[in-house]
C-alpha atoms as a PDB file:
ATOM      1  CA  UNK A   1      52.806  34.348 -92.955  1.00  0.00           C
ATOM      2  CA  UNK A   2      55.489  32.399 -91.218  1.00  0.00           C
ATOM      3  CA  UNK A   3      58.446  31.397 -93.142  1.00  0.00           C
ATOM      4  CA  UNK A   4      61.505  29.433 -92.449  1.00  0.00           C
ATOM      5  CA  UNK A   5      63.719  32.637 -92.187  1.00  0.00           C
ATOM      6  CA  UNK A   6      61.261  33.940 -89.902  1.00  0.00           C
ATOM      7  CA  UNK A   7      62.649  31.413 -87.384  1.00  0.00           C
ATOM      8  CA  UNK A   8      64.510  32.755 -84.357  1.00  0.00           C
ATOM      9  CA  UNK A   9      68.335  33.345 -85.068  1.00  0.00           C
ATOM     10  CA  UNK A  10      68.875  31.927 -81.503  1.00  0.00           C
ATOM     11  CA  UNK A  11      67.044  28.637 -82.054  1.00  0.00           C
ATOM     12  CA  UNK A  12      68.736  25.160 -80.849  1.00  0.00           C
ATOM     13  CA  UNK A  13      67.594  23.166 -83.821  1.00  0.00           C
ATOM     14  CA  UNK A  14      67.539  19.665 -81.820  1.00  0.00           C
ATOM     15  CA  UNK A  15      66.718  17.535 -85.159  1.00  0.00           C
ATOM     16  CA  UNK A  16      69.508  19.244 -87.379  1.00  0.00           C
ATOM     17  CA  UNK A  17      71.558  18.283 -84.375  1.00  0.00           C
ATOM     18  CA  UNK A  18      70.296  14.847 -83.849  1.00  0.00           C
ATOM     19  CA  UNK A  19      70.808  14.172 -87.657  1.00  0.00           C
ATOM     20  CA  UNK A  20      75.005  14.720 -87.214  1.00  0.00           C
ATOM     21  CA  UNK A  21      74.975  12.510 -83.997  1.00  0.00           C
ATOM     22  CA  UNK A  22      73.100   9.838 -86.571  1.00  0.00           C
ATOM     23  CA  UNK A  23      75.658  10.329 -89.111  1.00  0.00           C
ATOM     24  CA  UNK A  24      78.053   9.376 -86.655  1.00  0.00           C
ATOM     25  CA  UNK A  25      76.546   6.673 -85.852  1.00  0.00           C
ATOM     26  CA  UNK A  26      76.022   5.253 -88.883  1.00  0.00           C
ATOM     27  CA  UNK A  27      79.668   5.536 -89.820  1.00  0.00           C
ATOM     28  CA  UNK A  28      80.070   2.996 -86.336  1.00  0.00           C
ATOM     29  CA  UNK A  29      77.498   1.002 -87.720  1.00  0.00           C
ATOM     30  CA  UNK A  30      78.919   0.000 -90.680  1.00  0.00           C
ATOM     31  CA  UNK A  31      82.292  -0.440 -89.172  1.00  0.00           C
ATOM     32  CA  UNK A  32      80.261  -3.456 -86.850  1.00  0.00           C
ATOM     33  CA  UNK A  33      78.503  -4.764 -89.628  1.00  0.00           C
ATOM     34  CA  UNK A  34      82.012  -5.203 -91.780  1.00  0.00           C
ATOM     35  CA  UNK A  35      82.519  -7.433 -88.690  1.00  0.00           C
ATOM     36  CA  UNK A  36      79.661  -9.257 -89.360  1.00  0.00           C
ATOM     37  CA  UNK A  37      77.772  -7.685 -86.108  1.00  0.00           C
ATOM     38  CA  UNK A  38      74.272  -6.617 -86.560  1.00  0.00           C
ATOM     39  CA  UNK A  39      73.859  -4.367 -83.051  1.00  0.00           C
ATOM     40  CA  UNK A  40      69.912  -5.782 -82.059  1.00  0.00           C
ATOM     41  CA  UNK A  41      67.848  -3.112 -79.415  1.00  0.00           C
ATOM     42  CA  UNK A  42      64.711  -4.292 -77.855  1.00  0.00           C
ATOM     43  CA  UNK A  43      61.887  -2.303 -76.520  1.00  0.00           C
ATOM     44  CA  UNK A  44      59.730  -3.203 -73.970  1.00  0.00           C
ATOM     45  CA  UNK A  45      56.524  -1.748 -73.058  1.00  0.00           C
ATOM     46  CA  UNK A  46      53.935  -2.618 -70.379  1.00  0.00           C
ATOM     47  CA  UNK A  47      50.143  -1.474 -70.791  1.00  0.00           C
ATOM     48  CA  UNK A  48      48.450   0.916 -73.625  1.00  0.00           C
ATOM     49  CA  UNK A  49      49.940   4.359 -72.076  1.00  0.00           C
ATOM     50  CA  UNK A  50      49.035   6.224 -75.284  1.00  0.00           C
ATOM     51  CA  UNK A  51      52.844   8.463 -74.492  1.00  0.00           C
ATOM     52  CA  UNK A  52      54.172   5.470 -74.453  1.00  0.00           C
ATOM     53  CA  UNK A  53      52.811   3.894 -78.071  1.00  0.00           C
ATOM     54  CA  UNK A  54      54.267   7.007 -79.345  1.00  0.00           C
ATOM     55  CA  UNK A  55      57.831   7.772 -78.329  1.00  0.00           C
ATOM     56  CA  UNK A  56      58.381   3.589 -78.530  1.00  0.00           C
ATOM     57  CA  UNK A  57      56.580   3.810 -82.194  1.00  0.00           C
ATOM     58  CA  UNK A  58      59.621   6.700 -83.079  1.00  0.00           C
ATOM     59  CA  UNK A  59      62.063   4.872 -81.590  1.00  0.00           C
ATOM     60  CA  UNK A  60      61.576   1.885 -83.764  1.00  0.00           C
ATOM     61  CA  UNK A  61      61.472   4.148 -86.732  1.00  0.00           C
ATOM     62  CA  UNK A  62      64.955   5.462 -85.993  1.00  0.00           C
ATOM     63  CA  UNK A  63      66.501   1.729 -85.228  1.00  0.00           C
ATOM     64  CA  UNK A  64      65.406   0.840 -88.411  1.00  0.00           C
ATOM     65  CA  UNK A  65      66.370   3.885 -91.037  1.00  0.00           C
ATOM     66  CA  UNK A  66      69.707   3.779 -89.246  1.00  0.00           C
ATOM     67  CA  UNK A  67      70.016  -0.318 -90.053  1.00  0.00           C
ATOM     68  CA  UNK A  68      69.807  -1.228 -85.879  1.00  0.00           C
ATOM     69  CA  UNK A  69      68.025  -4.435 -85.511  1.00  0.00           C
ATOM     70  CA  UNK A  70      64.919  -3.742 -82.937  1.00  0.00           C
ATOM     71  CA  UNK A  71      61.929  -5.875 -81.331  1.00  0.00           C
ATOM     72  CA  UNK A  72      59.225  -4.639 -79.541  1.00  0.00           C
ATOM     73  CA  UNK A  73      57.628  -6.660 -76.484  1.00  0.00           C
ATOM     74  CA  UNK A  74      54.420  -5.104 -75.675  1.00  0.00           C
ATOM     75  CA  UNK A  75      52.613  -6.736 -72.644  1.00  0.00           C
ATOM     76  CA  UNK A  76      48.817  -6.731 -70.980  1.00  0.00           C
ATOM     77  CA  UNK A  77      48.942  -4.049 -68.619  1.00  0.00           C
ATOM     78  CA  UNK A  78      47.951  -6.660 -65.890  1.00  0.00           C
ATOM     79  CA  UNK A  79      51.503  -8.485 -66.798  1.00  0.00           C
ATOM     80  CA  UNK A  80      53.349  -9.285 -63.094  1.00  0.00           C
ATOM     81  CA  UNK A  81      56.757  -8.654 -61.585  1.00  0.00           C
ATOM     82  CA  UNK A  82      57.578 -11.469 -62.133  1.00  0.00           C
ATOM     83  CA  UNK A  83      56.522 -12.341 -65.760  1.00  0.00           C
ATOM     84  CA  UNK A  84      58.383  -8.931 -66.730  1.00  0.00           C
ATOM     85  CA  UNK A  85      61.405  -9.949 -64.823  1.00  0.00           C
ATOM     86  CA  UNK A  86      61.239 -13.231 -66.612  1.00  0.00           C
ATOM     87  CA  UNK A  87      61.334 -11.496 -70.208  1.00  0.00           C
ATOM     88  CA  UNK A  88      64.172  -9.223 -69.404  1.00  0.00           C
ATOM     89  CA  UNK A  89      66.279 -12.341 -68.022  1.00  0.00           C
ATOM     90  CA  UNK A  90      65.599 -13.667 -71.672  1.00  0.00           C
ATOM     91  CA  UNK A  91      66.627 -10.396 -73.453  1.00  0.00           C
ATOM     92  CA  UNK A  92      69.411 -10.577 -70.939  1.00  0.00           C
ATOM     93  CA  UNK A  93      70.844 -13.911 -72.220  1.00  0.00           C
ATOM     94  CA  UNK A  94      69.936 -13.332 -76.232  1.00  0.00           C
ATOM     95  CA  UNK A  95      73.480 -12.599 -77.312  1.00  0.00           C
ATOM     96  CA  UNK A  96      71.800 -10.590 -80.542  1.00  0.00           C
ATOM     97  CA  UNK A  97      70.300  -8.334 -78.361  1.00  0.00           C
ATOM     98  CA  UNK A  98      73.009  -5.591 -77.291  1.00  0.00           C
ATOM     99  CA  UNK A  99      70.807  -2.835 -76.036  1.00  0.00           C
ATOM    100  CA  UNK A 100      67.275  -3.628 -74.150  1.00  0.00           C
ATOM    101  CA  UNK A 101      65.181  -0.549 -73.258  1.00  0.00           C
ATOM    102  CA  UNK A 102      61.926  -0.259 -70.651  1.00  0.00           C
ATOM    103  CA  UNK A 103      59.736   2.408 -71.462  1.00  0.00           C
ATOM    104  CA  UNK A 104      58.390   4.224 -68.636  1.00  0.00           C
ATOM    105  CA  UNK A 105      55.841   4.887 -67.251  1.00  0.00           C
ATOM    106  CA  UNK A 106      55.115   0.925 -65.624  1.00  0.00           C
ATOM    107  CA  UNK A 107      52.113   0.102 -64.009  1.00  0.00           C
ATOM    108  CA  UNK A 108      52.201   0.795 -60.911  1.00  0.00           C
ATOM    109  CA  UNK A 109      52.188  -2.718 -59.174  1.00  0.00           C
ATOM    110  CA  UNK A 110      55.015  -2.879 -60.683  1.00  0.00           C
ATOM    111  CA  UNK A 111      58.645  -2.007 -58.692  1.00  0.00           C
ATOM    112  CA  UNK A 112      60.152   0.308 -61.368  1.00  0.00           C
ATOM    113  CA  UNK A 113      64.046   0.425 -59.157  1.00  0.00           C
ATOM    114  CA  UNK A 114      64.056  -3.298 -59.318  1.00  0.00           C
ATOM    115  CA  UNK A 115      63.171  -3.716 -62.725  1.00  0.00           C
ATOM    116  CA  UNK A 116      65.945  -1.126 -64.027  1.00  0.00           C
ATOM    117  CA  UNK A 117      68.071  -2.952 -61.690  1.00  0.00           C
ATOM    118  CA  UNK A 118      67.321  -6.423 -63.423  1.00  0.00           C
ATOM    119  CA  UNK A 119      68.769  -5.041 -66.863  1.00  0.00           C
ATOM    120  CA  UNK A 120      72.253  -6.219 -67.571  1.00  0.00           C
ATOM    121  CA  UNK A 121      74.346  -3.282 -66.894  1.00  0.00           C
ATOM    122  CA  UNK A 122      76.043  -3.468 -70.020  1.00  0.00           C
ATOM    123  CA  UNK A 123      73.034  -3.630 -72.079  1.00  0.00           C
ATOM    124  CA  UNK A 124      71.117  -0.963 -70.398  1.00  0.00           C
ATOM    125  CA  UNK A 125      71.075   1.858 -72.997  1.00  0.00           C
ATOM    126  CA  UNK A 126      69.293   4.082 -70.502  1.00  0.00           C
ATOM    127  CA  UNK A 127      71.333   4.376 -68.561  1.00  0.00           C
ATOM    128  CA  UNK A 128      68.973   3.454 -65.081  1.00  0.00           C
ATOM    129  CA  UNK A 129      70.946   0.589 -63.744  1.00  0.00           C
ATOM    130  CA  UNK A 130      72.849   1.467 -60.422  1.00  0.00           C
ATOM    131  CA  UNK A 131      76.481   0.093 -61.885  1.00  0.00           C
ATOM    132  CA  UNK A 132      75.692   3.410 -64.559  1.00  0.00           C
ATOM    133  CA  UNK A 133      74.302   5.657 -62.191  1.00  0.00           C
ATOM    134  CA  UNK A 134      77.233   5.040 -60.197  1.00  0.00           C
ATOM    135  CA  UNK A 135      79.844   5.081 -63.269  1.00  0.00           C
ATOM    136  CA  UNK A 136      78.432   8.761 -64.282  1.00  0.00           C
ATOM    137  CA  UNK A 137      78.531   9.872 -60.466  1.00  0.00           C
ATOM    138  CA  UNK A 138      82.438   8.534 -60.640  1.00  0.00           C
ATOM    139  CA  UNK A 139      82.881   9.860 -64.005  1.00  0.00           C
ATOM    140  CA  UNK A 140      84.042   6.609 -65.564  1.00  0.00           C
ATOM    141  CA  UNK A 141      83.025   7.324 -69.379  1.00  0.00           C
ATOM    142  CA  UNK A 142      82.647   2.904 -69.740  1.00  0.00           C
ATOM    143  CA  UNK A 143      79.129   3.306 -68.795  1.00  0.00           C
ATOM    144  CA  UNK A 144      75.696   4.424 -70.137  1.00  0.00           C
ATOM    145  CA  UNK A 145      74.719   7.849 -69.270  1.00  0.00           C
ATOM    146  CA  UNK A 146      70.533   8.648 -69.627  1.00  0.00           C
ATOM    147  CA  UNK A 147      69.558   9.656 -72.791  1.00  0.00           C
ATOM    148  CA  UNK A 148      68.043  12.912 -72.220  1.00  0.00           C
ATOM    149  CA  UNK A 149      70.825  14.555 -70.283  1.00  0.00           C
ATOM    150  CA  UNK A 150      73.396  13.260 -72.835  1.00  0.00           C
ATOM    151  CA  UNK A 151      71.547  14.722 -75.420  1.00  0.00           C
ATOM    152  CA  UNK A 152      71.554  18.158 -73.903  1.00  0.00           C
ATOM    153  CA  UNK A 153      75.319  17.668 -73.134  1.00  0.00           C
ATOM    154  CA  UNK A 154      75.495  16.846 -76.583  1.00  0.00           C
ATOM    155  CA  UNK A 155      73.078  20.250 -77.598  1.00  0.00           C
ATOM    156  CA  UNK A 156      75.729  22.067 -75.623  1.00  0.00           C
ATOM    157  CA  UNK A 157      78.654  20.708 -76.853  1.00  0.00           C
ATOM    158  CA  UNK A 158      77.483  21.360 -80.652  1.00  0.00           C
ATOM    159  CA  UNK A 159      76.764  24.473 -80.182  1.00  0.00           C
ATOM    160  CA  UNK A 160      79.632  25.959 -78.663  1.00  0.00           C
ATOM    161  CA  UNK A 161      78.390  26.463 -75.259  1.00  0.00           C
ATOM    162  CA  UNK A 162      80.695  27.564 -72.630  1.00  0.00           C
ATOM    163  CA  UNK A 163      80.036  24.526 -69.738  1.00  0.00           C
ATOM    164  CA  UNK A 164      83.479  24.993 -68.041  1.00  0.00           C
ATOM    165  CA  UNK A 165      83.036  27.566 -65.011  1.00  0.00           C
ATOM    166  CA  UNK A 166      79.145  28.251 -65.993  1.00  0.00           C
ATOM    167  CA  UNK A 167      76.541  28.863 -63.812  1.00  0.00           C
ATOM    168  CA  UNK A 168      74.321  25.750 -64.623  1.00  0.00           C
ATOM    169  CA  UNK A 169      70.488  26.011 -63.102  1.00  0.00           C
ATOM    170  CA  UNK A 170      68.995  22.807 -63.815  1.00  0.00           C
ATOM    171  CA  UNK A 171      64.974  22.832 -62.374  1.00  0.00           C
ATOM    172  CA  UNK A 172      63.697  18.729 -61.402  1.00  0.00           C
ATOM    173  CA  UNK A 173      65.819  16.674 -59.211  1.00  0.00           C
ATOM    174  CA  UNK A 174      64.476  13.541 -61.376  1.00  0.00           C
ATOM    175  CA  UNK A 175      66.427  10.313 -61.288  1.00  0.00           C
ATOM    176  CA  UNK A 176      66.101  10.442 -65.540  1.00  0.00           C
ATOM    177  CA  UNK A 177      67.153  14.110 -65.850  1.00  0.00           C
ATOM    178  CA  UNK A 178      67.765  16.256 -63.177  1.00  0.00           C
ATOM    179  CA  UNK A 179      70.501  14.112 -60.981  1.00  0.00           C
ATOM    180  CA  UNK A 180      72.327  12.718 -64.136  1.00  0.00           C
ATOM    181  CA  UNK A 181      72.359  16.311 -66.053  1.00  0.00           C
ATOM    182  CA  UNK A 182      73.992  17.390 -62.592  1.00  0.00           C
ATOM    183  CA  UNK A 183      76.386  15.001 -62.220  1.00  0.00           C
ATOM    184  CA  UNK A 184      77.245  15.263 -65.962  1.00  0.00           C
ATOM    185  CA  UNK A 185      77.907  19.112 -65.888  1.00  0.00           C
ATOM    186  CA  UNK A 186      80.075  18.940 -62.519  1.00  0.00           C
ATOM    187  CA  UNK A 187      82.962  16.699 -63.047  1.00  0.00           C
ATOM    188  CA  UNK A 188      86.096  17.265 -63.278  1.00  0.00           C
ATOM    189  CA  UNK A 189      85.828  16.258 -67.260  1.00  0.00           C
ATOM    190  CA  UNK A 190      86.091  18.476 -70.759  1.00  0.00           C
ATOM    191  CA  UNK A 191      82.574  19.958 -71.712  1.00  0.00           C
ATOM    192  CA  UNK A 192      82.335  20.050 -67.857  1.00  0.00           C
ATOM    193  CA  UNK A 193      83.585  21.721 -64.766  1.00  0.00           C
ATOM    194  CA  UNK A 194      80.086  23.579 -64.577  1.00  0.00           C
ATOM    195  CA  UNK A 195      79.081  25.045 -61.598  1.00  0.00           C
ATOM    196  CA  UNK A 196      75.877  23.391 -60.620  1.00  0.00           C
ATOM    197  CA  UNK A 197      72.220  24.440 -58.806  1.00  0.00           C
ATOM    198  CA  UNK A 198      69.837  21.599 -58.826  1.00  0.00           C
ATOM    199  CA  UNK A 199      66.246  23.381 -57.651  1.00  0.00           C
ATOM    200  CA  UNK A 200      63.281  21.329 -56.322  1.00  0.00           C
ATOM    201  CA  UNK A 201      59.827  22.069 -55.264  1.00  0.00           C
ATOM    202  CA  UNK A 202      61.334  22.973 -51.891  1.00  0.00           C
ATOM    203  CA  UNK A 203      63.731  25.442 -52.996  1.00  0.00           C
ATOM    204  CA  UNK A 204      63.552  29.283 -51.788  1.00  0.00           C
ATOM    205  CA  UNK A 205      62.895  31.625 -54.199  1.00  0.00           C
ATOM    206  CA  UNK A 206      63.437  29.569 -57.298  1.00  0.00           C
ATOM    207  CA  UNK A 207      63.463  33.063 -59.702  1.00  0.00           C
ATOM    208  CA  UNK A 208      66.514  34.150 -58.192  1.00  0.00           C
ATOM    209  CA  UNK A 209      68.485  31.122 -58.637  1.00  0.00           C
ATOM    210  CA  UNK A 210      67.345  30.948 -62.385  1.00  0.00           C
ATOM    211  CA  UNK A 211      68.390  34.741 -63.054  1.00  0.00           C
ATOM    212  CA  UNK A 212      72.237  33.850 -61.971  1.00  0.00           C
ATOM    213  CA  UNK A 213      72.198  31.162 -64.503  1.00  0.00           C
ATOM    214  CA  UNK A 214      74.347  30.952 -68.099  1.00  0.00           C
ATOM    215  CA  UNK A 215      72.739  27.872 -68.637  1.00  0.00           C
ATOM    216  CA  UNK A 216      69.077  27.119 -67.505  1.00  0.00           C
ATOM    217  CA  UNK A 217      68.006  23.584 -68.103  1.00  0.00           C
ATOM    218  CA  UNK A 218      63.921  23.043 -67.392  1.00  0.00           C
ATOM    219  CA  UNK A 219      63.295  19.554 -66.361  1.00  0.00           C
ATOM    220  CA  UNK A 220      60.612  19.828 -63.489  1.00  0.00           C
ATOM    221  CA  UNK A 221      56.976  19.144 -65.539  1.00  0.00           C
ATOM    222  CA  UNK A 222      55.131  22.196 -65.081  1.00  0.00           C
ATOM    223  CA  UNK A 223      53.710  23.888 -68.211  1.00  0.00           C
ATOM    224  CA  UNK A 224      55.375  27.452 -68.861  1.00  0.00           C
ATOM    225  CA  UNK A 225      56.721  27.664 -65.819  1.00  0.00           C
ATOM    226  CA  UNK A 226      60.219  29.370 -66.477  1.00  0.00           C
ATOM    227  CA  UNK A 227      58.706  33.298 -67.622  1.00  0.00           C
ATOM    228  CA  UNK A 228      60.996  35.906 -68.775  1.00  0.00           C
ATOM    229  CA  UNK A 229      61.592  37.490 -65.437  1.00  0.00           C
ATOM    230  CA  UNK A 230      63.204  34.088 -64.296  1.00  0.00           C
ATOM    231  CA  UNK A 231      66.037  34.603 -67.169  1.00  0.00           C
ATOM    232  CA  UNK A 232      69.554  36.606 -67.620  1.00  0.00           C
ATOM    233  CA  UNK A 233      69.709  37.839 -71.358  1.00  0.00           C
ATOM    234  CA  UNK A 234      71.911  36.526 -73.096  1.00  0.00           C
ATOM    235  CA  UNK A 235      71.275  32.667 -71.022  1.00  0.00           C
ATOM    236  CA  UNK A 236      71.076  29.402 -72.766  1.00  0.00           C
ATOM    237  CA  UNK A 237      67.677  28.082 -72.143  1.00  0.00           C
ATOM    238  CA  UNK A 238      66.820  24.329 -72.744  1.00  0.00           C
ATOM    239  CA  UNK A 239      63.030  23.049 -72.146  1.00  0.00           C
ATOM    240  CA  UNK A 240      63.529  19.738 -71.788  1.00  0.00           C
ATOM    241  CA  UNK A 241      59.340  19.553 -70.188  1.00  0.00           C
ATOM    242  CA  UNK A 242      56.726  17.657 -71.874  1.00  0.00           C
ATOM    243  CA  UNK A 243      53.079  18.253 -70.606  1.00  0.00           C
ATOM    244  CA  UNK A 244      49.587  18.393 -71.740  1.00  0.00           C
ATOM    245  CA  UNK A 245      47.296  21.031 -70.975  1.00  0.00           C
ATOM    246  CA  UNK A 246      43.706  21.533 -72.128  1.00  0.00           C
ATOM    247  CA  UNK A 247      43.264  23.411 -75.520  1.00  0.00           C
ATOM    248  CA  UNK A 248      39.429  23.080 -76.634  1.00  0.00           C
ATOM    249  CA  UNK A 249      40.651  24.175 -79.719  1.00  0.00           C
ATOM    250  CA  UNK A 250      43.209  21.826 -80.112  1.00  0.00           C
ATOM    251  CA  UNK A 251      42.181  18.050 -82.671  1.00  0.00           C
ATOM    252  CA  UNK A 252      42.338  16.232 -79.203  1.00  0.00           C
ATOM    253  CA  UNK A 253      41.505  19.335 -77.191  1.00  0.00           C
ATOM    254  CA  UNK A 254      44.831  19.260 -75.512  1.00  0.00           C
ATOM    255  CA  UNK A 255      48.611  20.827 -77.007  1.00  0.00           C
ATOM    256  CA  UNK A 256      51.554  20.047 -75.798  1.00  0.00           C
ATOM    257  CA  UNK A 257      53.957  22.441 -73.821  1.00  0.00           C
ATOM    258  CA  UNK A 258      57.085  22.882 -72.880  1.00  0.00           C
ATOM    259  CA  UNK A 259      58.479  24.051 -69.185  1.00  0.00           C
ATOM    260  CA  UNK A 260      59.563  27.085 -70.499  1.00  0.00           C
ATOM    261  CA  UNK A 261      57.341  29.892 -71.751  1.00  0.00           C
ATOM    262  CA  UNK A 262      58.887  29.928 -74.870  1.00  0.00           C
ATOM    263  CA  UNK A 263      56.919  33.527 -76.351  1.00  0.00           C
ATOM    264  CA  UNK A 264      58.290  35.549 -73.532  1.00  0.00           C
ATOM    265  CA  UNK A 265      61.794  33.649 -72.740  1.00  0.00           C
ATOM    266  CA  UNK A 266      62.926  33.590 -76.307  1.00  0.00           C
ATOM    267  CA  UNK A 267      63.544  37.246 -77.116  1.00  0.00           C
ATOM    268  CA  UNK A 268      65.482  37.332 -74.163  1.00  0.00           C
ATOM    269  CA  UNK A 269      67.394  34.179 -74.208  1.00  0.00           C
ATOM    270  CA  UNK A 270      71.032  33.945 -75.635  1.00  0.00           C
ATOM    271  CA  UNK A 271      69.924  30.466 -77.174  1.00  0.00           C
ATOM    272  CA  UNK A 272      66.857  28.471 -76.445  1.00  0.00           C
ATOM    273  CA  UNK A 273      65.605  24.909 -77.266  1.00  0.00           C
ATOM    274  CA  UNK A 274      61.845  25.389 -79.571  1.00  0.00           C
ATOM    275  CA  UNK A 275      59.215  22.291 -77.779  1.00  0.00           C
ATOM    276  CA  UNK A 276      59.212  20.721 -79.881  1.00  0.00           C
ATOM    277  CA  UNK A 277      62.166  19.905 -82.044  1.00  0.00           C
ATOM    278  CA  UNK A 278      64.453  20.548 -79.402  1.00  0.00           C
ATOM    279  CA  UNK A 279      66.043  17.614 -76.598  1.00  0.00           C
ATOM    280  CA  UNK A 280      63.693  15.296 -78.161  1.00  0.00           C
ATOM    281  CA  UNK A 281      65.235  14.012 -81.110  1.00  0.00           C
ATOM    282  CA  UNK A 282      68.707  14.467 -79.340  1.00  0.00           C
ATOM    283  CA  UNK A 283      67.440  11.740 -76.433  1.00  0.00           C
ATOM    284  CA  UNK A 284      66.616   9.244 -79.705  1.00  0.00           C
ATOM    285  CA  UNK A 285      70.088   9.969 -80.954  1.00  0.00           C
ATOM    286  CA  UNK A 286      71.767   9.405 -78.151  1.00  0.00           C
ATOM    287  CA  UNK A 287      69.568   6.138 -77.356  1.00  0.00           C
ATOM    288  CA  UNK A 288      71.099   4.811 -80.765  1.00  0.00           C
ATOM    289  CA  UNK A 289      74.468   6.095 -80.082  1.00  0.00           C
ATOM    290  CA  UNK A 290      74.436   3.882 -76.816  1.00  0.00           C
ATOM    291  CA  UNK A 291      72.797   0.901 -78.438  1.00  0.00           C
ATOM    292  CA  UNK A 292      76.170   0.876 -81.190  1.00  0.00           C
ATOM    293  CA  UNK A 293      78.609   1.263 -78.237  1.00  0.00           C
ATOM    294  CA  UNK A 294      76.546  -1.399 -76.298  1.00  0.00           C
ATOM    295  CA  UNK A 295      77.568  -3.707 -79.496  1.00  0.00           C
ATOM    296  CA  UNK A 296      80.907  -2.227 -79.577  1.00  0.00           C
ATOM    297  CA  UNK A 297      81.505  -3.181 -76.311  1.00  0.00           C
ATOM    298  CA  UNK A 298      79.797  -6.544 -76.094  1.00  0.00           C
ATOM    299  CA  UNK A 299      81.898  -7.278 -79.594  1.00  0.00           C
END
């Protein structure tokens, strides 16, 4: 029988994590509201994705134990362009919104670049508006970095990681993980000055890029795919991969994995993420962490 001191010694516990960056937060939080500012996120989602439902449905959850005003806009998955560029011009304007989120994935009539481009810069908690992008690429800490790979910074920082120097193999090339996590981990910055391989589905001999690495970050979507061959003991492993494979029996008959095979890798690992309880909760802390220094800011 499986106890809690039966868990790994070399686990990344992502929601004991997540709780300190929410303590933090909360302290911020009730410095605003002494100012009479109630920071106000809104959510917006586009069809019945079922994904979707979910990670919006524990994102309002968190808003509202930490005391952040949210709204949730959920339209027909046959909404337009334009009728979705109409609401966020709306959120845009509401001066009690400070933080306006689009949950992806969007239907696919829909021009995903120009609707993260129609979000005021300096409410877009996600970080996906160009001015951001381009802040994080410059290394100007005024803007919003994605949550995901500023969760994993933050996974590193809390745990002591060595960044400066470090081989860092990050696997995906994704605009919401892979590119920022890269350009997070190689500036010139503290918690930085990493030494950065960002591998794609056209890169040679993937396994021998991962084996150099201190710090392996799996962000590509492909169930199990890092295997304990692929990683020097002693690395720090984080799976930051969500996908669904078929489990007959499984309640739904699917489970859901991570990118890393977590049985094989974890013995070997130096520290490793679990799937879950691992970047997941950090990307929710670090979404209400940039919603209070949206208010800040805006303030």
């Amino acid at each position: 029988m499986s106890s809690p001191s039966s868990a790994p010694a070399n686990l990344i516990d992502g929601r004991a994590i997540a709780e300190l960056v929410h303590q933090d937060t909360a302290q911020r939080l009730a410095a605003l509201k002494a100012r009479g500012i109630q920071p106000g996120l809104a959510f917006v989602r586009v069809g019945d994705d079922p994904a979707s439902q979910v990670y919006v449905g524990m994102k309002e959850r968190t808003s509202q134990r930490l005391g952040i005003r949210s709204e949730t806009h959920v339209l027909p998955a046959a909404t337009t362009e334009a009728e979705l560029l109409q609401l966020l011009a709306r959120l845009n304007a509401d001066r009690t919104i400070h933080g306006i989120l689009v949950q992806a994935p969007l239907p696919r009539h829909i021009d995903t670049a120009r609707v993260y481009s129609t979000v005021a810069p300096d409410k877009d908690v996600d970080g996906f508006h160009p001015v951001n992008v381009g802040k994080l690429m410059l290394g100007d800490p005024t803007g919003f970095v994605p949550c995901t790979p500023a969760g994993v910074h933050e996974l590193l920082i809390r745990t002591g990681t060595p960044i400066a120097g470090a081989e860092v193999v990050i696997l995906g090339r994704g605009n919401i993980v892979g590119k920022p996590m890269a350009s997070l981990l190689v500036q010139k910055a503290p918690h930085a000055d990493a030494t950065v391989t960002l591998c794609h589905s056209r890169t040679r001999d993937i396994a021998a890029h991962c084996r150099r690495a201190d710090i392996l970050i799996a962000a590509m979507g492909v169930p199990e795919f890092v295997r304990a061959d692929m990683v020097k003991p002693g690395a720090v492993v984080v799976d930051v991969g969500v996908n669904r494979v078929s489990d007959p029996a499984a309640r739904n008959g699917y489970r859901l994995v991570g990118d890393v095979h977590f049985a094989t890798v974890q013995p070997l690992a130096g520290r490793i993420t679990p799937n879950p309880g691992g970047v997941g909760p950090m990307t929710i802390a670090l979404l209400m962490r940039n919603t209070v220094r949206a208010a800040e800011q805006q303030a």
